[in-house]
N, C-alpha and C. Protein backbone atom coordinates (compact mmCIF):
# COMPACT_ATOMS: atom_id res chain seq x y z
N UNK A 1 0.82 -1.19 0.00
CA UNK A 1 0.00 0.00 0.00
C UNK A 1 0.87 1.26 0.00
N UNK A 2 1.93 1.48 0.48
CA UNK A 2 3.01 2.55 1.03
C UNK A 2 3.06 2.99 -0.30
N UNK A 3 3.60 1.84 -1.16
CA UNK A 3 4.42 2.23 -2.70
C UNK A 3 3.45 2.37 -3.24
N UNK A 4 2.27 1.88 -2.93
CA UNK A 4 0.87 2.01 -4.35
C UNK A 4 0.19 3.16 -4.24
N UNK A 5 0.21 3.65 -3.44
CA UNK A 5 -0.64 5.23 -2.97
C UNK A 5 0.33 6.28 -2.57
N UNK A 6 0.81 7.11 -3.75
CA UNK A 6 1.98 8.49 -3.57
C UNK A 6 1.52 9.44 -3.33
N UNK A 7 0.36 9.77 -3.39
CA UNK A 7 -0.70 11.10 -3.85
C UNK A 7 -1.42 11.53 -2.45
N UNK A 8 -1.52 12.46 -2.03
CA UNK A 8 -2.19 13.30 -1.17
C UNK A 8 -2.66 14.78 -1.05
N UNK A 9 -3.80 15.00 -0.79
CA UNK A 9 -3.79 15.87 -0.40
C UNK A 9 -3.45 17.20 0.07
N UNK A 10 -3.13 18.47 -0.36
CA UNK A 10 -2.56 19.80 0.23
C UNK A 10 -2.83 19.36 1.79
N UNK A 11 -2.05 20.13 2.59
CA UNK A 11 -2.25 20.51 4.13
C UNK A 11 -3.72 21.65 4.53
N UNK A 12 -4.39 21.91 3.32
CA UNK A 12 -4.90 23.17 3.83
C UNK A 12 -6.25 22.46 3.23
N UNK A 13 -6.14 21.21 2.72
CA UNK A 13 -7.53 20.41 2.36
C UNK A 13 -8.27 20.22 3.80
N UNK A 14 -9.42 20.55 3.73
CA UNK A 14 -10.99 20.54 5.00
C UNK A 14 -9.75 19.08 5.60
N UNK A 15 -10.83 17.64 5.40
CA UNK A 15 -10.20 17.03 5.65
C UNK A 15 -9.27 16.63 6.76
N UNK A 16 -7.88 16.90 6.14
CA UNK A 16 -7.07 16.78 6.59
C UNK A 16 -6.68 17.53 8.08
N UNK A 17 -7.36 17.97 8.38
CA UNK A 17 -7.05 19.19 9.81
C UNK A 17 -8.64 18.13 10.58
N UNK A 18 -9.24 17.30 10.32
CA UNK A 18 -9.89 16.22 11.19
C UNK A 18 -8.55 15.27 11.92
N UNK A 19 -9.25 15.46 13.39
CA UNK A 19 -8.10 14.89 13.76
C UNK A 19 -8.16 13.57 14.52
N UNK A 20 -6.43 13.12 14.53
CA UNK A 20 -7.06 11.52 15.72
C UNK A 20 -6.51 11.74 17.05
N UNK A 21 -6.98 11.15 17.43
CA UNK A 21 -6.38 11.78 19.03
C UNK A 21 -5.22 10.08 19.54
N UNK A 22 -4.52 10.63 20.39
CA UNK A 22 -3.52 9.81 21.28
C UNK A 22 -3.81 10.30 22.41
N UNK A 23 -4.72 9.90 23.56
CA UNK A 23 -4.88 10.12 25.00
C UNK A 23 -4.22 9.07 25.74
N UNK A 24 -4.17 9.59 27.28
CA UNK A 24 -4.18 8.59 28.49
C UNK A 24 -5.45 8.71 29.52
N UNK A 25 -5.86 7.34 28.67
CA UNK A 25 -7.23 7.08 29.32
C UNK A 25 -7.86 7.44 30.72
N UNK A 26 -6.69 7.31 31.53
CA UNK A 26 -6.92 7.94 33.27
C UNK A 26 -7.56 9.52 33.33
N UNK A 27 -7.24 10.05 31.83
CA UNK A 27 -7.66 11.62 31.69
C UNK A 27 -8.33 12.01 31.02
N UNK A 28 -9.24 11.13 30.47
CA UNK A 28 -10.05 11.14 29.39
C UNK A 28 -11.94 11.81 30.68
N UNK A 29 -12.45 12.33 30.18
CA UNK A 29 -13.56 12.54 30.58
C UNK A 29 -15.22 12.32 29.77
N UNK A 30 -14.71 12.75 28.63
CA UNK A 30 -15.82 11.86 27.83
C UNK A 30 -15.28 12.12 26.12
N UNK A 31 -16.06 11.13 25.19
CA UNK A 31 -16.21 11.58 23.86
C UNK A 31 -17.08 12.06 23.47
N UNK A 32 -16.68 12.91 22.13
CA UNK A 32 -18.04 13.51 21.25
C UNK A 32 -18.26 12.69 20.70
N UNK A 33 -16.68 11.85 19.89
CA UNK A 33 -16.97 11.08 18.29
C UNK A 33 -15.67 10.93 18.88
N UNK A 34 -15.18 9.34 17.90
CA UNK A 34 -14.18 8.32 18.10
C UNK A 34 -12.56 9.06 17.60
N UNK A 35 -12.94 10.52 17.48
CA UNK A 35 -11.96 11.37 16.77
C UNK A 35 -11.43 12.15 17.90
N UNK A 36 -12.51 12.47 18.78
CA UNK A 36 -12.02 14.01 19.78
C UNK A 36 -12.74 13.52 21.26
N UNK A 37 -11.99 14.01 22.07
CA UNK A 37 -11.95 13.32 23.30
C UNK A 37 -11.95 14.80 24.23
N UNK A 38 -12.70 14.73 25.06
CA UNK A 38 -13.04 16.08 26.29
C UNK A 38 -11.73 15.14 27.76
N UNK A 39 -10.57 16.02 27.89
CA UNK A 39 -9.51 15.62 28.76
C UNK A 39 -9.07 16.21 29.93
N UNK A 40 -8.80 15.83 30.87
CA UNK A 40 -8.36 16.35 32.10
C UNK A 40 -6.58 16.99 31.79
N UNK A 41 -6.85 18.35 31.59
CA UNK A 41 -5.59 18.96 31.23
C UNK A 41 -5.76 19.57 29.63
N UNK A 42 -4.36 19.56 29.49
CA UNK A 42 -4.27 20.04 28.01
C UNK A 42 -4.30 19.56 26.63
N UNK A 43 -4.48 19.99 25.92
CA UNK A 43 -4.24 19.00 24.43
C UNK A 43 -3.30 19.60 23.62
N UNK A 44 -2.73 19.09 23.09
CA UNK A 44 -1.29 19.87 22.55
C UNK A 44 -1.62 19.16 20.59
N UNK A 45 -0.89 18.91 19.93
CA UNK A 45 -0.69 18.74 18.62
C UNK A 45 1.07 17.51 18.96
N UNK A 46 1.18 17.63 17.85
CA UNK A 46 2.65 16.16 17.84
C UNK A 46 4.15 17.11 17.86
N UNK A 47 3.69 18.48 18.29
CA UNK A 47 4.97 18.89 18.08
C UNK A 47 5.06 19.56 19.42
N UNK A 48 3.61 19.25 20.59
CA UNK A 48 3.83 19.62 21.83
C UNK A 48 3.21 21.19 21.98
N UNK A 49 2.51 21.30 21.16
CA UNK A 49 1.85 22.90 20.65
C UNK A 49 0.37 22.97 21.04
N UNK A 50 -0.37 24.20 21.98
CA UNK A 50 -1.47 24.19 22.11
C UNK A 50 -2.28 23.93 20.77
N UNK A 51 -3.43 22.98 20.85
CA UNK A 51 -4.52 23.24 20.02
C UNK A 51 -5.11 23.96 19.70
N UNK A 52 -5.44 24.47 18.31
CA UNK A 52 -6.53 25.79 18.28
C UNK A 52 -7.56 24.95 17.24
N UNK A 53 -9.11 24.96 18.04
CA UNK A 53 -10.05 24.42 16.97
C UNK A 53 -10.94 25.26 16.51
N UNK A 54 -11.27 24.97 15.15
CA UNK A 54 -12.19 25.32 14.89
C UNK A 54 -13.85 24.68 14.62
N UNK A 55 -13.53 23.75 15.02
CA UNK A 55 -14.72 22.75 15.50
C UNK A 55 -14.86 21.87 16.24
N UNK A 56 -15.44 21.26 16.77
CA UNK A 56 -15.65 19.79 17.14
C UNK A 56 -14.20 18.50 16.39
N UNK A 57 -13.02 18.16 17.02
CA UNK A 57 -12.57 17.34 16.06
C UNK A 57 -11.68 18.32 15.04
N UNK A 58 -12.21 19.53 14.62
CA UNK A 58 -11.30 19.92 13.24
C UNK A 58 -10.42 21.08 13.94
N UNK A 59 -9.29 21.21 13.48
CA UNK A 59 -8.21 22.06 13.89
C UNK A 59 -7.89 23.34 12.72
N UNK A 60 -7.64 24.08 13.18
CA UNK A 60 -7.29 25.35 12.16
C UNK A 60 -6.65 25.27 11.05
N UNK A 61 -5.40 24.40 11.75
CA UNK A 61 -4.73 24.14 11.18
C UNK A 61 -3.53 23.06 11.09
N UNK A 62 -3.12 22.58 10.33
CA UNK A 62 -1.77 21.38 10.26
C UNK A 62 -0.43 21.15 10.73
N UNK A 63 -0.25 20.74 11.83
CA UNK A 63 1.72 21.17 12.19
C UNK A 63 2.67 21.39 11.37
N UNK A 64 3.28 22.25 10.70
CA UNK A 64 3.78 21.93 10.06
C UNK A 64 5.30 21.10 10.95
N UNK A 65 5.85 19.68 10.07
CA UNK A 65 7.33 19.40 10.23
C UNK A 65 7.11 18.30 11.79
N UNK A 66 5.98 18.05 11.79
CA UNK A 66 5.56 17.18 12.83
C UNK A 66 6.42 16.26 12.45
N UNK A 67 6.58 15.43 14.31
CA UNK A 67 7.76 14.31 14.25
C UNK A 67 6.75 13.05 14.33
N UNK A 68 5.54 13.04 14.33
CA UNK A 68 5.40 11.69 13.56
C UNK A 68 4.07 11.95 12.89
N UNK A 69 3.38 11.35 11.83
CA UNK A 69 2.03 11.45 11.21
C UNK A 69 1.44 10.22 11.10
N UNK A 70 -0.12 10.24 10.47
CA UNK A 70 -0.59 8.93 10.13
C UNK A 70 -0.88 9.20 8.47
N UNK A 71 -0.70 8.16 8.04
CA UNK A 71 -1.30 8.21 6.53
C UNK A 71 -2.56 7.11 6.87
N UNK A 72 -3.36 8.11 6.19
CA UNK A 72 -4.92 7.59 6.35
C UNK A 72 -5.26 7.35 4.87
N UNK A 73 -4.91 5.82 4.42
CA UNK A 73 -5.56 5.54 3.45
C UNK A 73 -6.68 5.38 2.80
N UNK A 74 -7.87 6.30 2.20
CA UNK A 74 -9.14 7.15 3.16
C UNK A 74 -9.69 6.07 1.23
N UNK A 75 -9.51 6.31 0.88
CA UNK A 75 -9.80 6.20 -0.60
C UNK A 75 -9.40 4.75 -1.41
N UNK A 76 -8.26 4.80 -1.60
CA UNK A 76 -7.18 3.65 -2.31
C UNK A 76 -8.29 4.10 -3.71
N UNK A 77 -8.07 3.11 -4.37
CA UNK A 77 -8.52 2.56 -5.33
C UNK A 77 -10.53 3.03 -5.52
N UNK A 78 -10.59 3.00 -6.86
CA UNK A 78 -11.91 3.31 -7.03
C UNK A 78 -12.44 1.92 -6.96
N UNK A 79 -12.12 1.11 -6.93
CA UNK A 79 -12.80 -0.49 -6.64
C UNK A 79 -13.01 -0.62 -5.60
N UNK A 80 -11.98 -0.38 -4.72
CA UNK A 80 -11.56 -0.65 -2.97
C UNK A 80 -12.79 0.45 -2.55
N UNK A 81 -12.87 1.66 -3.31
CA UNK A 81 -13.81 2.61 -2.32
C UNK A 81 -15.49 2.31 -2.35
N UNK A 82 -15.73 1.70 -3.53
CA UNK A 82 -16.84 0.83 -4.11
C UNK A 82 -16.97 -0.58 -3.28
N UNK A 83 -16.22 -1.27 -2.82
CA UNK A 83 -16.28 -2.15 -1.47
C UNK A 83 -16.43 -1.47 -0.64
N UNK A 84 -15.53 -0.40 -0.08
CA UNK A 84 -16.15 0.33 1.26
C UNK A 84 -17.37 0.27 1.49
N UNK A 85 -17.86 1.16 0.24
CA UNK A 85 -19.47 1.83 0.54
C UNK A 85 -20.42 0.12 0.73
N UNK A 86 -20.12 -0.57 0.04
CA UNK A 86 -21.09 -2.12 -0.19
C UNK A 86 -20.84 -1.97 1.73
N UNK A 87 -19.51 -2.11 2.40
CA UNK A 87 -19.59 -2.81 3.52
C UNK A 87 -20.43 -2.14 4.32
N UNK A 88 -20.67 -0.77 4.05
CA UNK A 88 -21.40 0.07 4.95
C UNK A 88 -20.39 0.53 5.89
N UNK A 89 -21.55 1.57 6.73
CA UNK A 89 -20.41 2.40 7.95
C UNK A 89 -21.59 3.06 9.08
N UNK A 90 -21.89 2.45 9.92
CA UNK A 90 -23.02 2.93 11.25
C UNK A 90 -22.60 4.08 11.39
N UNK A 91 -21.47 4.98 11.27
CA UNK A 91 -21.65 6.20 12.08
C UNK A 91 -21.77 7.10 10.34
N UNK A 92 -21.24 6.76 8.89
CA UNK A 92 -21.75 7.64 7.89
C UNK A 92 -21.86 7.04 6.56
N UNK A 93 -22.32 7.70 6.10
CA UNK A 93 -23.19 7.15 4.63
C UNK A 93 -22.20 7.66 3.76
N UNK A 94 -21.89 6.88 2.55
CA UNK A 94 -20.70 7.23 1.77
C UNK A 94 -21.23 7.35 0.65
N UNK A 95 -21.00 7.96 -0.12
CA UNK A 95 -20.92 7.91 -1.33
C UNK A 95 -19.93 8.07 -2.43
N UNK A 96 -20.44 7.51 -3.94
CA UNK A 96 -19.91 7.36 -4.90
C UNK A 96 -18.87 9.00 -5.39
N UNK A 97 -19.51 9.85 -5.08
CA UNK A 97 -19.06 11.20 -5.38
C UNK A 97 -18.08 11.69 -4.63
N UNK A 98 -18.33 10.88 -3.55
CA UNK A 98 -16.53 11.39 -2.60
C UNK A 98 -15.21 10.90 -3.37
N UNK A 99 -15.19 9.66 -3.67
CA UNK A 99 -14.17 9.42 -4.25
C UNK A 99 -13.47 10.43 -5.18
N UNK A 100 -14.91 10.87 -5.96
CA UNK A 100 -13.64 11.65 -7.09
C UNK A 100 -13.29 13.57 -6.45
N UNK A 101 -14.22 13.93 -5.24
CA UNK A 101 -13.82 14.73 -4.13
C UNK A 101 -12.17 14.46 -3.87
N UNK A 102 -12.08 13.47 -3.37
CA UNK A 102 -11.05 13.40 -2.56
C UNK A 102 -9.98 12.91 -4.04
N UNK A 103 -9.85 12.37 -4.61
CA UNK A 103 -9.21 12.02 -5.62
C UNK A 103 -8.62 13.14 -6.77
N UNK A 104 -9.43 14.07 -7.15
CA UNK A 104 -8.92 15.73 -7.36
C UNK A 104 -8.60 16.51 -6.69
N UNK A 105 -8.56 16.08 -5.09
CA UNK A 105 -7.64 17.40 -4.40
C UNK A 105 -6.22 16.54 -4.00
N UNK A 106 -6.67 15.10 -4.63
CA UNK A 106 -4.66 14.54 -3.99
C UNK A 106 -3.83 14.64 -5.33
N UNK A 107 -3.43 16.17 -5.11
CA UNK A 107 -2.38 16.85 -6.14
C UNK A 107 -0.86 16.63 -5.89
N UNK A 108 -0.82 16.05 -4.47
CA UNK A 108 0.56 16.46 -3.77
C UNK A 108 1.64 15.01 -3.71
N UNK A 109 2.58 15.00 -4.29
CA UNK A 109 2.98 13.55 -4.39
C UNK A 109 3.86 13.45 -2.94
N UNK A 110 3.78 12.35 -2.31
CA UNK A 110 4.23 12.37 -1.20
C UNK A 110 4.69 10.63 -0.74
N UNK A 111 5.86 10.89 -1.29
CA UNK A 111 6.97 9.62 -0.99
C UNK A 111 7.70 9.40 0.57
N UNK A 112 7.21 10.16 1.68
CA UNK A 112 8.00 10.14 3.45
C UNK A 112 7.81 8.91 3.58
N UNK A 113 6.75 8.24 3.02
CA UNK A 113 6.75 6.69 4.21
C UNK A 113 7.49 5.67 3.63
N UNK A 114 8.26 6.46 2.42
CA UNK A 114 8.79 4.73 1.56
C UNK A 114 10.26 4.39 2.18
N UNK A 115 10.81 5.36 2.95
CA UNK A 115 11.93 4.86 4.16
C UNK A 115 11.51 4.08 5.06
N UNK A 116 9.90 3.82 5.07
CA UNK A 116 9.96 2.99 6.59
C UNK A 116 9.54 1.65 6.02
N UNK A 117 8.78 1.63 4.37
CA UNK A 117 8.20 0.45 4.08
C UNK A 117 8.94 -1.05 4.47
N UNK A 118 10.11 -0.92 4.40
CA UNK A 118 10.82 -2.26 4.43
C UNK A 118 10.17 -3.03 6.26
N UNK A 119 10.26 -2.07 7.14
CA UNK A 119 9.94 -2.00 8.25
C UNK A 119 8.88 -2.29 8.52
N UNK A 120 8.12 -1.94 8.09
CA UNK A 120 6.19 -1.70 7.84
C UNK A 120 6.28 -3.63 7.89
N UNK A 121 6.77 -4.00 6.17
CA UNK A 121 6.83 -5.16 5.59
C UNK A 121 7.00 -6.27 6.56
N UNK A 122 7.91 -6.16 7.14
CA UNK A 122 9.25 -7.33 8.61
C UNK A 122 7.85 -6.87 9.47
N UNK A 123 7.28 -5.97 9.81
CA UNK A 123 5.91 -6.40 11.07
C UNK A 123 5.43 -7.16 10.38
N UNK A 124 4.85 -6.52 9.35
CA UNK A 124 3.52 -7.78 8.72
C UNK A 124 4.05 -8.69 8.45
N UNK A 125 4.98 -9.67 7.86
CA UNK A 125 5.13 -10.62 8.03
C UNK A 125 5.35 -11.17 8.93
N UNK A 126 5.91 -10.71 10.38
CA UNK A 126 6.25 -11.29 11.43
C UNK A 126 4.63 -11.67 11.92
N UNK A 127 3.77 -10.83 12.33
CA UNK A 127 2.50 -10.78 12.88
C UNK A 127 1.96 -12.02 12.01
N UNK A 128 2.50 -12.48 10.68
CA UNK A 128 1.23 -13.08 10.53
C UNK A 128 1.78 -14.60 10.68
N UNK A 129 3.25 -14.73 10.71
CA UNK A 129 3.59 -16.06 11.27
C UNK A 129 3.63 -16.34 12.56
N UNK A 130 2.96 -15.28 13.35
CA UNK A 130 2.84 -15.30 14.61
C UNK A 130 0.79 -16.12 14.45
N UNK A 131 0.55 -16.06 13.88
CA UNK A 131 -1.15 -16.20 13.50
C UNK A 131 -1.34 -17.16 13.24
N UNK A 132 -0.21 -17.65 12.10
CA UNK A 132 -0.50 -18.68 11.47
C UNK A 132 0.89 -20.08 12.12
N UNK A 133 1.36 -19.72 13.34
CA UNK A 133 2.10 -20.70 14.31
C UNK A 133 1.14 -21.47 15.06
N UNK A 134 0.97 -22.96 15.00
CA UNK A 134 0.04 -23.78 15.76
C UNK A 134 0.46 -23.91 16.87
N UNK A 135 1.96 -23.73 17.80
CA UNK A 135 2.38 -24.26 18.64
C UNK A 135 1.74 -23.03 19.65
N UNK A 136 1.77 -21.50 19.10
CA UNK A 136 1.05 -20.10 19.61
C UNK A 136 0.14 -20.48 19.56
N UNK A 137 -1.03 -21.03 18.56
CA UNK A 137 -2.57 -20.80 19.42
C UNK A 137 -3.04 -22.03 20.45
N UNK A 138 -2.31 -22.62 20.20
CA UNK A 138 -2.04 -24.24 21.23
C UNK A 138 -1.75 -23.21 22.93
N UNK A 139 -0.95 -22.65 22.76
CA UNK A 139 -0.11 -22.63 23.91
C UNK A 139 -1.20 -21.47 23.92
N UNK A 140 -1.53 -20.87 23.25
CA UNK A 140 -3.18 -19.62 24.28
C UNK A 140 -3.90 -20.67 24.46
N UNK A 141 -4.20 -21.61 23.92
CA UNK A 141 -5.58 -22.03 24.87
C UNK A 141 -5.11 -22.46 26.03
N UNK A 142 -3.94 -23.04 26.33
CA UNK A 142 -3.51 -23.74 27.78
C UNK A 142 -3.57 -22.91 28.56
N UNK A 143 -2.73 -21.39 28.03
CA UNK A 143 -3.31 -20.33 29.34
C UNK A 143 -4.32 -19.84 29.78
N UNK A 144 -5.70 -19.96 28.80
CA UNK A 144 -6.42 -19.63 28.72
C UNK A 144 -7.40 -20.92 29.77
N UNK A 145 -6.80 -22.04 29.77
CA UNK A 145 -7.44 -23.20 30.60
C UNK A 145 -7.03 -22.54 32.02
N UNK A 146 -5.69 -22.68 32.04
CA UNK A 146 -5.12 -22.23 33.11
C UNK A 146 -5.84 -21.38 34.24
N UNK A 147 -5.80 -20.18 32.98
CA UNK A 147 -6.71 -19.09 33.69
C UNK A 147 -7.91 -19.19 34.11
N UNK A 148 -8.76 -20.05 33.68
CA UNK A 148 -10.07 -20.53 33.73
C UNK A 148 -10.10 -20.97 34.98
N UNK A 149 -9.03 -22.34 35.10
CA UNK A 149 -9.07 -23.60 36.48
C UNK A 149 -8.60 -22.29 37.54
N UNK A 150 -7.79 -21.18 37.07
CA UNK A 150 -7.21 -20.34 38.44
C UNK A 150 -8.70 -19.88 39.02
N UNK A 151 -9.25 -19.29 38.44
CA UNK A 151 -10.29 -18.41 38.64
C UNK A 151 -11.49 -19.59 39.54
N UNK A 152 -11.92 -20.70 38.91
CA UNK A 152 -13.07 -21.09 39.61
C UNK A 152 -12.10 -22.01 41.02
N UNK A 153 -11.01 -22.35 41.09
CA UNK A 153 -10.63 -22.39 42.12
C UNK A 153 -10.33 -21.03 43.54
N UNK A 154 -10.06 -20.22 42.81
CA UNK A 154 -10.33 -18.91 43.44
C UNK A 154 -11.71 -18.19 43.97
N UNK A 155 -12.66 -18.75 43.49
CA UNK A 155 -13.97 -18.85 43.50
C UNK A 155 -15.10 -19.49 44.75
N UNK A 156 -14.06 -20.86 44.43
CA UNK A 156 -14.49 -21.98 45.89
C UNK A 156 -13.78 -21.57 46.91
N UNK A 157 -12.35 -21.18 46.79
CA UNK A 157 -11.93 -20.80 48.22
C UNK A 157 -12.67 -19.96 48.57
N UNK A 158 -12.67 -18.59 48.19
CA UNK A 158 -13.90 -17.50 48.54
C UNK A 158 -14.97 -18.09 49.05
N UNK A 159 -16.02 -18.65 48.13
CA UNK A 159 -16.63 -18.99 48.98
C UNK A 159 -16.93 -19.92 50.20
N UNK A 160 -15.91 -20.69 50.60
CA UNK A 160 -15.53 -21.65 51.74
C UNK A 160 -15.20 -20.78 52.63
N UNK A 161 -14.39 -19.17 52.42
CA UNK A 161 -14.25 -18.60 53.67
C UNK A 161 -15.51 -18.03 53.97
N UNK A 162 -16.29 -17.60 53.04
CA UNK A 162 -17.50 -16.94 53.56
C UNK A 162 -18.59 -17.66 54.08
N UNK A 163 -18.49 -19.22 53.61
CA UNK A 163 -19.26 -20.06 54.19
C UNK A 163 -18.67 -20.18 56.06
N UNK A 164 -17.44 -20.35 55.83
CA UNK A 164 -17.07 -20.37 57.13
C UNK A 164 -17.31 -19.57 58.41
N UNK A 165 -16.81 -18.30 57.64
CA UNK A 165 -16.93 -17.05 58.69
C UNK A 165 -18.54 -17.03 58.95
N UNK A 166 -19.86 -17.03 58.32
CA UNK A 166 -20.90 -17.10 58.41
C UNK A 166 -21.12 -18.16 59.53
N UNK A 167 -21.05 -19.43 59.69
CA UNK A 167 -21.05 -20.12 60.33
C UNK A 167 -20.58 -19.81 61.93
N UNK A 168 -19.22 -19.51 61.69
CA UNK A 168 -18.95 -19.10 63.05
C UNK A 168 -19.42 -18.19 63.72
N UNK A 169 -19.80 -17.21 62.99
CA UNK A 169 -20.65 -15.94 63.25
C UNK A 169 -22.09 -16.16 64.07
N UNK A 170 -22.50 -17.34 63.50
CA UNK A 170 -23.51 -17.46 64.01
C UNK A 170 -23.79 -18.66 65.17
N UNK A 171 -22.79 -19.65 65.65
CA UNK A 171 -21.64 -19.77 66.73
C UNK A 171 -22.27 -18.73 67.86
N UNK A 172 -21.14 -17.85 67.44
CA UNK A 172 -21.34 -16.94 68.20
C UNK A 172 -22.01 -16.48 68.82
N UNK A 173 -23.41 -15.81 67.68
CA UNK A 173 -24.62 -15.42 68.26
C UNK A 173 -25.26 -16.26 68.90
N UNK A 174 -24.84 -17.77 69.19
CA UNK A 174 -25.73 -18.89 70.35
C UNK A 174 -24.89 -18.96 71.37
N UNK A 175 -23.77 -17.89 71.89
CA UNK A 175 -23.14 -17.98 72.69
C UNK A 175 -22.24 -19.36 72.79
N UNK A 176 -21.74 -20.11 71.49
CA UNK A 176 -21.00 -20.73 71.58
C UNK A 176 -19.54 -20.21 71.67
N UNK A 177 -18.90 -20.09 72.56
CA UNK A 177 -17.75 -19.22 72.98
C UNK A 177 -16.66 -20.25 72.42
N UNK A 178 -16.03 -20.24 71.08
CA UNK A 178 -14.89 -21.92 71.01
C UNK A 178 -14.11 -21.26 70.05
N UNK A 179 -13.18 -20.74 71.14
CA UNK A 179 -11.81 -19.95 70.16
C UNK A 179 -12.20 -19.30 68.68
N UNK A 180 -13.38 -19.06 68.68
CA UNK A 180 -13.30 -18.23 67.61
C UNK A 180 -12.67 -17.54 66.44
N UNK A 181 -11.77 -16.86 67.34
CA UNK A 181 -10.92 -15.36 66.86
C UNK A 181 -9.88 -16.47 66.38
N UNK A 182 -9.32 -17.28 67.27
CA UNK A 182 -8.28 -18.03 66.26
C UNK A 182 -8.46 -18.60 65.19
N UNK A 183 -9.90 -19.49 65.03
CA UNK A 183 -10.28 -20.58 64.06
C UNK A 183 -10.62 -18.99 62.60
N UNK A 184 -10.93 -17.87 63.04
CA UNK A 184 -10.98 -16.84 62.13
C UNK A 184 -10.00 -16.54 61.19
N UNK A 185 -9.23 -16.23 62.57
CA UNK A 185 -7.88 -15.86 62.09
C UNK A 185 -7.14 -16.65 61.15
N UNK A 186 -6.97 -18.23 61.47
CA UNK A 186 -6.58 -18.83 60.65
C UNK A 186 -7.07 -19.13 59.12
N UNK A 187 -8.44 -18.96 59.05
CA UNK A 187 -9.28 -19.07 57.69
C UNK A 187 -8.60 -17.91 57.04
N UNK A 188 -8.74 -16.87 57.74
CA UNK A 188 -8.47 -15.37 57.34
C UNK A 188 -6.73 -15.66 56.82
N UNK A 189 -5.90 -16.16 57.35
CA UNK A 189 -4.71 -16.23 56.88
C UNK A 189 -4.42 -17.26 55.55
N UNK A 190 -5.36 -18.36 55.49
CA UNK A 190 -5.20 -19.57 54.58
C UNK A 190 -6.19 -18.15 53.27
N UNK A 191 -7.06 -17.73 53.56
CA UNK A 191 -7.29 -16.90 52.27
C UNK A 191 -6.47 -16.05 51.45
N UNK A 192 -5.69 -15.51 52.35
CA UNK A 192 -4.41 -14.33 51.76
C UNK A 192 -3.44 -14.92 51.07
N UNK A 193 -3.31 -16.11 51.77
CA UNK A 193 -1.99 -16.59 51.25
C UNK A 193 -2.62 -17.41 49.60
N UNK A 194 -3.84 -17.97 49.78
CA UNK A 194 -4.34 -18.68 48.44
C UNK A 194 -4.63 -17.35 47.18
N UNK A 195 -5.00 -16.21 47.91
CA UNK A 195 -5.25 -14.68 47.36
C UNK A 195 -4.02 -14.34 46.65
N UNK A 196 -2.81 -14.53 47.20
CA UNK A 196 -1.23 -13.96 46.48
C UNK A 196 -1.06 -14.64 45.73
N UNK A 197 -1.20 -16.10 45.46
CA UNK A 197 -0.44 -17.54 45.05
C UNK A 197 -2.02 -17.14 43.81
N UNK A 198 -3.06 -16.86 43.36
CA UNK A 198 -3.11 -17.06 42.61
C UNK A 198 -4.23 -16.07 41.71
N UNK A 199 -4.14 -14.51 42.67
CA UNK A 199 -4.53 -13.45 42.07
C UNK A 199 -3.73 -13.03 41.03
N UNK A 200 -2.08 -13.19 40.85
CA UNK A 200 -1.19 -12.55 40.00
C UNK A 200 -1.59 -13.46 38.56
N UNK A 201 -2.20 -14.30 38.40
CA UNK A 201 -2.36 -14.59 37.23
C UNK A 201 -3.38 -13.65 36.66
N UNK A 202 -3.73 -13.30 36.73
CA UNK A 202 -5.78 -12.33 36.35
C UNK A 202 -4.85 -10.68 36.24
N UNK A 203 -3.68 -10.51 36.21
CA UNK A 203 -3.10 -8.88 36.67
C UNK A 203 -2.18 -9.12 35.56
């Protein structure tokens, strides 16, 4: 795709000043749209620069000389954009007439990403012999058992202490006075220790 699509867009195309966001979720407060995010603090641009919007999502303007970008392959091919529209899109309705919109304003030939293609290439192939390795999806399901047997064993202990403590509790309330606090204590200690030994799997 890198080498097959050279063509873009001016900086000063509508468009292109829609933006994507990179947050930290702990500071996020709500969304409008899967584009622009309402944040606890500031929002800066990729070069560490206050934001100035002029809408919802759209920015004034473009960084110039930003240290990293996305190429948003929005279009490709008039076939590929003709599948788009077939697949549909819940949040907008596409049409046939955008294509050649967006296809007469990509005047600008723009070769930056063909230094990284080789790079690009070595992920995707790595990722997909990672997909297509049987000994990898073998070895997720075992953890995935694993994790399973951790959990409903974690489950019964829980509830054996709460069965317990209930019990004694109510002991108690018949004035059965029989070391109690120790037989507690000890449940209470056999839980923590089963709690360490096999909460770190689930984290």
């Amino acid at each position: 795709m890198i080498e097959t699509f050279t063509r873009c867009a001016p900086p000063d195309f509508m468009p292109n000043r829609v933006v994507k966001s990179a947050v930290r979720p702990f500071r996020v407060l709500g969304s409008n749209n899967p584009h622009f995010f309402f944040v606890k603090g500031k929002t800066v641009n990729v070069n560490g620069e206050p934001v100035a919007w002029t809408d919802v999502s759209i920015v004034k303007s473009m960084p110039r000389n930003g240290k990293f970008w996305i190429n948003h392959y929005f279009t490709k091919s008039k076939q590929e954009w003709e599948q788009k529209i077939a697949r549909g899109n819940p949040a907008f309705l596409r049409s046939a007439d955008e294509f050649d919109i967006y296809d007469k304003a990509s005047t600008v030939d723009d070769t930056t990403a063909f230094a990284l293609a080789p790079s690009v290439h070595d992920i995707l192939t790595n990722l997909e012999h990672v997909n297509k390795n049987p000994y990898r999806a073998e070895q997720s399901r075992a953890e995935q058992s694993r994790a399973e047997q951790s959990r409903a064993e974690l489950s019964f202990f829980y509830f054996l202490f709460i069965s317990i403590f209930s019990l004694c509790w109510s002991w108690r309330a018949l004035g059965l006075q029989v070391t109690l606090r120790k037989l507690i204590g000890r449940v209470k200690i056999r839980f923590v220790l089963l709690t360490k030994r096999f909460l770190p799997r689930f984290l």
